[in-house]
C-alpha atoms as a PDB file:
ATOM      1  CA  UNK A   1       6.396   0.445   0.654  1.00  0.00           C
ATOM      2  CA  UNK A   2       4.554   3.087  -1.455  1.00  0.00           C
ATOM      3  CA  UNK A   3       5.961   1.607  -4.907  1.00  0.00           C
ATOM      4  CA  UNK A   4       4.023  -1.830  -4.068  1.00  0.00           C
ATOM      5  CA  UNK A   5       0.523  -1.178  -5.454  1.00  0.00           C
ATOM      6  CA  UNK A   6      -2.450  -2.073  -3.589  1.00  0.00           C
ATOM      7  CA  UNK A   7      -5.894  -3.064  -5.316  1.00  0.00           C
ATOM      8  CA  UNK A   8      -8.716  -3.342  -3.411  1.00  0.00           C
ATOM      9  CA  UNK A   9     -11.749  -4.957  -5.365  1.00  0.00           C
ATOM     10  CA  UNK A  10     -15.298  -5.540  -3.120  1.00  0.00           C
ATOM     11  CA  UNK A  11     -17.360  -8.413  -3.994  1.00  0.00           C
ATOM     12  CA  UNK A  12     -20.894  -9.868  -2.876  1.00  0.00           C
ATOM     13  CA  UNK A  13     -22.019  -6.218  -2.144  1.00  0.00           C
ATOM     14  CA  UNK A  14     -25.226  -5.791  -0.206  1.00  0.00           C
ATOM     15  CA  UNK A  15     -27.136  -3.134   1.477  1.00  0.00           C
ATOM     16  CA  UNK A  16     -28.777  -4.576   4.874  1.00  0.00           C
ATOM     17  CA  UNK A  17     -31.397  -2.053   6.201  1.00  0.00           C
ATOM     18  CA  UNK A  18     -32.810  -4.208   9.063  1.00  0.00           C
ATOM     19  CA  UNK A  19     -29.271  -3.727  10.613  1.00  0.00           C
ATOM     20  CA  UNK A  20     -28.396  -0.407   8.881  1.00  0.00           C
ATOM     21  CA  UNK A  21     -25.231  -1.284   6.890  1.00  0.00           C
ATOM     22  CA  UNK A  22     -23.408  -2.048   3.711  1.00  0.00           C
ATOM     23  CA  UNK A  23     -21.463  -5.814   3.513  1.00  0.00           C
ATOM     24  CA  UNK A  24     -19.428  -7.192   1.190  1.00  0.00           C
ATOM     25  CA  UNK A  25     -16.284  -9.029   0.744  1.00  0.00           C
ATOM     26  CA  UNK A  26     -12.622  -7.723   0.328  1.00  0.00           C
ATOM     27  CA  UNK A  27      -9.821  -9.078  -2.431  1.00  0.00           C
ATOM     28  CA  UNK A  28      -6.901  -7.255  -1.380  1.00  0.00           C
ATOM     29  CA  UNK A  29      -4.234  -7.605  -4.122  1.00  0.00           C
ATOM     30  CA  UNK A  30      -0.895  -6.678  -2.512  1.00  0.00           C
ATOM     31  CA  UNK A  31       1.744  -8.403  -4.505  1.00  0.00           C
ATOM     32  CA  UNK A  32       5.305  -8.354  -2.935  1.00  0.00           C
ATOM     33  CA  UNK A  33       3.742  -7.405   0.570  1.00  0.00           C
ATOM     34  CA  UNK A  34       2.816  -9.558   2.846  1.00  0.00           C
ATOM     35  CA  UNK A  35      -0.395  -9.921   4.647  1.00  0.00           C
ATOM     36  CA  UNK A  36      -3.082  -7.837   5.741  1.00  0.00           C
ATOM     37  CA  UNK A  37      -2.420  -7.391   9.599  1.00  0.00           C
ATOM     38  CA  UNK A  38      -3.948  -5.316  12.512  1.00  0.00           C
ATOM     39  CA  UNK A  39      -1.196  -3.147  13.053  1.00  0.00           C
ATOM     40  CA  UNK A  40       1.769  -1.414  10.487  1.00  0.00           C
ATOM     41  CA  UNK A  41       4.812  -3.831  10.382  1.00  0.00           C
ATOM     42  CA  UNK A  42       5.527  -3.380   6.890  1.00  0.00           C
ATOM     43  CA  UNK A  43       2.458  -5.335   6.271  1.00  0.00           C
ATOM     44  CA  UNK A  44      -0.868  -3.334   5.187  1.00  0.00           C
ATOM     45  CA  UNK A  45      -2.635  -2.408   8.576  1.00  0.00           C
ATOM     46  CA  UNK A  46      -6.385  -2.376   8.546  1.00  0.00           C
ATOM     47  CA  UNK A  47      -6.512   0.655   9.374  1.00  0.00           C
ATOM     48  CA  UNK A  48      -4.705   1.710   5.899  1.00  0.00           C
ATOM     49  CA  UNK A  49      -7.443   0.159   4.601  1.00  0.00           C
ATOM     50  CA  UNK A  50     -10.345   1.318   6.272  1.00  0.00           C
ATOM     51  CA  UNK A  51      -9.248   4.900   5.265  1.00  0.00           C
ATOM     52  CA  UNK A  52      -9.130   3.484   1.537  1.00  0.00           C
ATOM     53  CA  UNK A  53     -12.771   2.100   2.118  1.00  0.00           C
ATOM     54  CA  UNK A  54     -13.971   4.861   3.379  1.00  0.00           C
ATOM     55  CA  UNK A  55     -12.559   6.976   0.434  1.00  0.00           C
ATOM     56  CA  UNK A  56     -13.878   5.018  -2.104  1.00  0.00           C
ATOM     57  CA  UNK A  57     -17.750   4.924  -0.551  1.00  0.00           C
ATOM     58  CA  UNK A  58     -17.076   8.080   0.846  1.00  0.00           C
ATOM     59  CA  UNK A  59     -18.196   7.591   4.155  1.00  0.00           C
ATOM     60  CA  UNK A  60     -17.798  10.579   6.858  1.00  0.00           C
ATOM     61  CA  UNK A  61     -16.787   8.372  10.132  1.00  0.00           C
ATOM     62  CA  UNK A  62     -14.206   5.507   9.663  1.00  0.00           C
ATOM     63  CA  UNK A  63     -14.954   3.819  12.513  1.00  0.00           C
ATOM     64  CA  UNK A  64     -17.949   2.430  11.261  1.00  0.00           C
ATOM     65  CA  UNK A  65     -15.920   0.477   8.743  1.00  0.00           C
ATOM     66  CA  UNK A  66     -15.275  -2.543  10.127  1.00  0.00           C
ATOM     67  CA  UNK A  67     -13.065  -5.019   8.431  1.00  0.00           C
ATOM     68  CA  UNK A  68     -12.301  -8.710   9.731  1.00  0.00           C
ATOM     69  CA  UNK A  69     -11.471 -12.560   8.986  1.00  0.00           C
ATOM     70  CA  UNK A  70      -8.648 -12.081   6.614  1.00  0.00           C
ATOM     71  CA  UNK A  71      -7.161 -14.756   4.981  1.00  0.00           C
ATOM     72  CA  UNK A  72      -4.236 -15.023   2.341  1.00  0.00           C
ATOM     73  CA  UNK A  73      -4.216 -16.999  -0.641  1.00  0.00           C
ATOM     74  CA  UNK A  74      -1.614 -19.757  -0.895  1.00  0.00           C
ATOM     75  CA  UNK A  75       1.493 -18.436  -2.612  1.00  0.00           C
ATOM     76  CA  UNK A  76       0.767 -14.630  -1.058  1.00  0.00           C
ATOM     77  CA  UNK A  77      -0.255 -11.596  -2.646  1.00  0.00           C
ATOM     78  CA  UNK A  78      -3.743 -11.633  -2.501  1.00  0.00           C
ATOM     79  CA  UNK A  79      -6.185 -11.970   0.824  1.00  0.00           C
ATOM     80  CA  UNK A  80      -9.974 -12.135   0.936  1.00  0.00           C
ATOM     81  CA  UNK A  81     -11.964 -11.147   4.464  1.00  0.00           C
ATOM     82  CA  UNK A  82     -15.197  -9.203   4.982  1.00  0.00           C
ATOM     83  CA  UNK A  83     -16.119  -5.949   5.389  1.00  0.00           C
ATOM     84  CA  UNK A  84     -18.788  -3.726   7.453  1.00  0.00           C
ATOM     85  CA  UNK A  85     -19.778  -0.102   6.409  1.00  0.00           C
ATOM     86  CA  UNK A  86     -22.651   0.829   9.602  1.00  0.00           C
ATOM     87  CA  UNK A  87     -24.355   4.280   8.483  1.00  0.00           C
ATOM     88  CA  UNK A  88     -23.316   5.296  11.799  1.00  0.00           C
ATOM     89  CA  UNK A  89     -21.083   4.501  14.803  1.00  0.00           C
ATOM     90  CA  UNK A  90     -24.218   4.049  17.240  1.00  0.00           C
ATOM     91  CA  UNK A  91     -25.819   1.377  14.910  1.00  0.00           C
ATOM     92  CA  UNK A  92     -22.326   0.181  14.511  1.00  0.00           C
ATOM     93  CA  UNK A  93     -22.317  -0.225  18.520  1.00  0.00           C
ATOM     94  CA  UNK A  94     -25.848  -1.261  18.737  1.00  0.00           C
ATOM     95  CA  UNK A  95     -25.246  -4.672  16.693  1.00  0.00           C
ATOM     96  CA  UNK A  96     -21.116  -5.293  16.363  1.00  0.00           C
ATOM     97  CA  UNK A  97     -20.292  -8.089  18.959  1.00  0.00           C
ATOM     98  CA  UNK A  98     -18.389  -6.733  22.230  1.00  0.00           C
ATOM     99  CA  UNK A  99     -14.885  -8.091  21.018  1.00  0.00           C
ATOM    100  CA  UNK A 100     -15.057  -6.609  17.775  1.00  0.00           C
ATOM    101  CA  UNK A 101     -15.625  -3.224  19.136  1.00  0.00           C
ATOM    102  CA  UNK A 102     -12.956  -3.334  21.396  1.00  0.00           C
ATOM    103  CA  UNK A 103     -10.134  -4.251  18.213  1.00  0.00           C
ATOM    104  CA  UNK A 104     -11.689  -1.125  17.027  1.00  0.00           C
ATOM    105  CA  UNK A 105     -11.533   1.225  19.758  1.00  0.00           C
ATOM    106  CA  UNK A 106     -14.926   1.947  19.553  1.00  0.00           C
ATOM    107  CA  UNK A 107     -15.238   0.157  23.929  1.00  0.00           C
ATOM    108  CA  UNK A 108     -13.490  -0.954  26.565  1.00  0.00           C
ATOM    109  CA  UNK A 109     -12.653  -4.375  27.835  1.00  0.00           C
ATOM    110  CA  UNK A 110     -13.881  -5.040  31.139  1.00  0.00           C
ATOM    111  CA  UNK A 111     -10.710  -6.847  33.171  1.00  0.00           C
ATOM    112  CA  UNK A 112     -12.099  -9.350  35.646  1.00  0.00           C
ATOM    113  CA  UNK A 113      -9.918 -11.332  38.250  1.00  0.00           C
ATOM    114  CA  UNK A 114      -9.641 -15.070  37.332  1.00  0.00           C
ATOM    115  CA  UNK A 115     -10.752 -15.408  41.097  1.00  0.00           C
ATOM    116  CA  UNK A 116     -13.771 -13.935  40.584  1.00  0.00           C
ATOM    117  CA  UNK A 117     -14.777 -15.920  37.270  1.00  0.00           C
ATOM    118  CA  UNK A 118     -13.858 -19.024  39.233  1.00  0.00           C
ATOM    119  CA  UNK A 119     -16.184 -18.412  41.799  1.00  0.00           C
ATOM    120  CA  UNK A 120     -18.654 -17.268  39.682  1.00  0.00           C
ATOM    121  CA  UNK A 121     -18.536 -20.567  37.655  1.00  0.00           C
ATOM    122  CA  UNK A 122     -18.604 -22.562  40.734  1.00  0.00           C
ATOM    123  CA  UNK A 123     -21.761 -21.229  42.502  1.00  0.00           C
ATOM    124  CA  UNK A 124     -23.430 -21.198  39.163  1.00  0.00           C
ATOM    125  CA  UNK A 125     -22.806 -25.563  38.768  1.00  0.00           C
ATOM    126  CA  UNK A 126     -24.892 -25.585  42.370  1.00  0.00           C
ATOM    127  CA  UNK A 127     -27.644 -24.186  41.000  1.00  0.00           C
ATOM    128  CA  UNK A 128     -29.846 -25.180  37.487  1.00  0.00           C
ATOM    129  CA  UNK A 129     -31.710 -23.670  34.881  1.00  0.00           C
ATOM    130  CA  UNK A 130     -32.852 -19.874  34.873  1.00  0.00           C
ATOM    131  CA  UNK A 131     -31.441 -19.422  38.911  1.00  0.00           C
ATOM    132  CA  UNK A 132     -27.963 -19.635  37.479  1.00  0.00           C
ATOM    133  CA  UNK A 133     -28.324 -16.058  36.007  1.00  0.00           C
ATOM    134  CA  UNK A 134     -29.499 -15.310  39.387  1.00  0.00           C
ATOM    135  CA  UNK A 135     -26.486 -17.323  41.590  1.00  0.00           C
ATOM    136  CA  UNK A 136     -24.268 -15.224  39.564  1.00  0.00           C
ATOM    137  CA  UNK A 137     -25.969 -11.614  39.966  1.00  0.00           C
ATOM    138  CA  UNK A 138     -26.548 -12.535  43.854  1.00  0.00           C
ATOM    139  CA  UNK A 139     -23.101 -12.283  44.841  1.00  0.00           C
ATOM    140  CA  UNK A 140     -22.503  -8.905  42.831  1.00  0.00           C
ATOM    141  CA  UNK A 141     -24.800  -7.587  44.884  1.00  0.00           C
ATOM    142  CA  UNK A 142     -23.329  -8.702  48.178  1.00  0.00           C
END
């Protein structure tokens, strides 16, 4: 695994300052690997390359990288996806949807019962407009 070079090459490189973070896209050039994955299964993990972001613009925390929508190229070798670099993890929690915090350890997902959601969803169709918000919070409450 560690004779297959890796190349990673950032494209499309912007600073954002209203939401306090660098974005860009990510060629990933792994010939005779396959494809980027979440996880280490002779693939290159994210994570592997988070720490290789975070070397190469030398940033303090990695997890404020984030690093998602990876596709490969037809014929393998080379994927493209985005990547996140927040100038800290609270800004990184402040604007980062729920789900994408929760691939990245950075929450916790909230496990509902499907029971629950179903009634939920049900009192909410007997009610319309603005009082659905309101159907829904009543019976927390109760």
């Amino acid at each position: 695994m560690a004779d297959k070079a890796v190349t990673i090459r950032t494209r499309k490189f912007m600073t954002n300052r209203l939401l306090s973070r660098k974005q860009f896209v990510i060629d990933v050039l792994h010939p005779g690997r396959p494809n980027v994955a979440k996880v280490n299964f002779n693939v290159f993990a994210k994570a592997e390359l988070k720490e290789k972001l975070s070397r190469m613009y030398e940033v303090k925390d990695p997890n404020s990288i984030f690093v998602f929508k990876f596709r490969t190229h037809f014929g393998g070798g080379k994927s493209t996806g985005f990547g996140l670099i927040y100038d800290s993890v609270e800004s990184a929690k402040k604007y980062e949807p729920k789900y994408r915090l929760i691939r990245n350890g950075l929450d916790k997902k909230v496990e509902k019962s499907r029971k629950q959601m179903k009634e939920r969803k049900n009192r909410a169709k007997k009610v319309r407009g603005v009082k659905k918000t309101k159907a829904s919070e009543s019976a927390k409450k109760k």
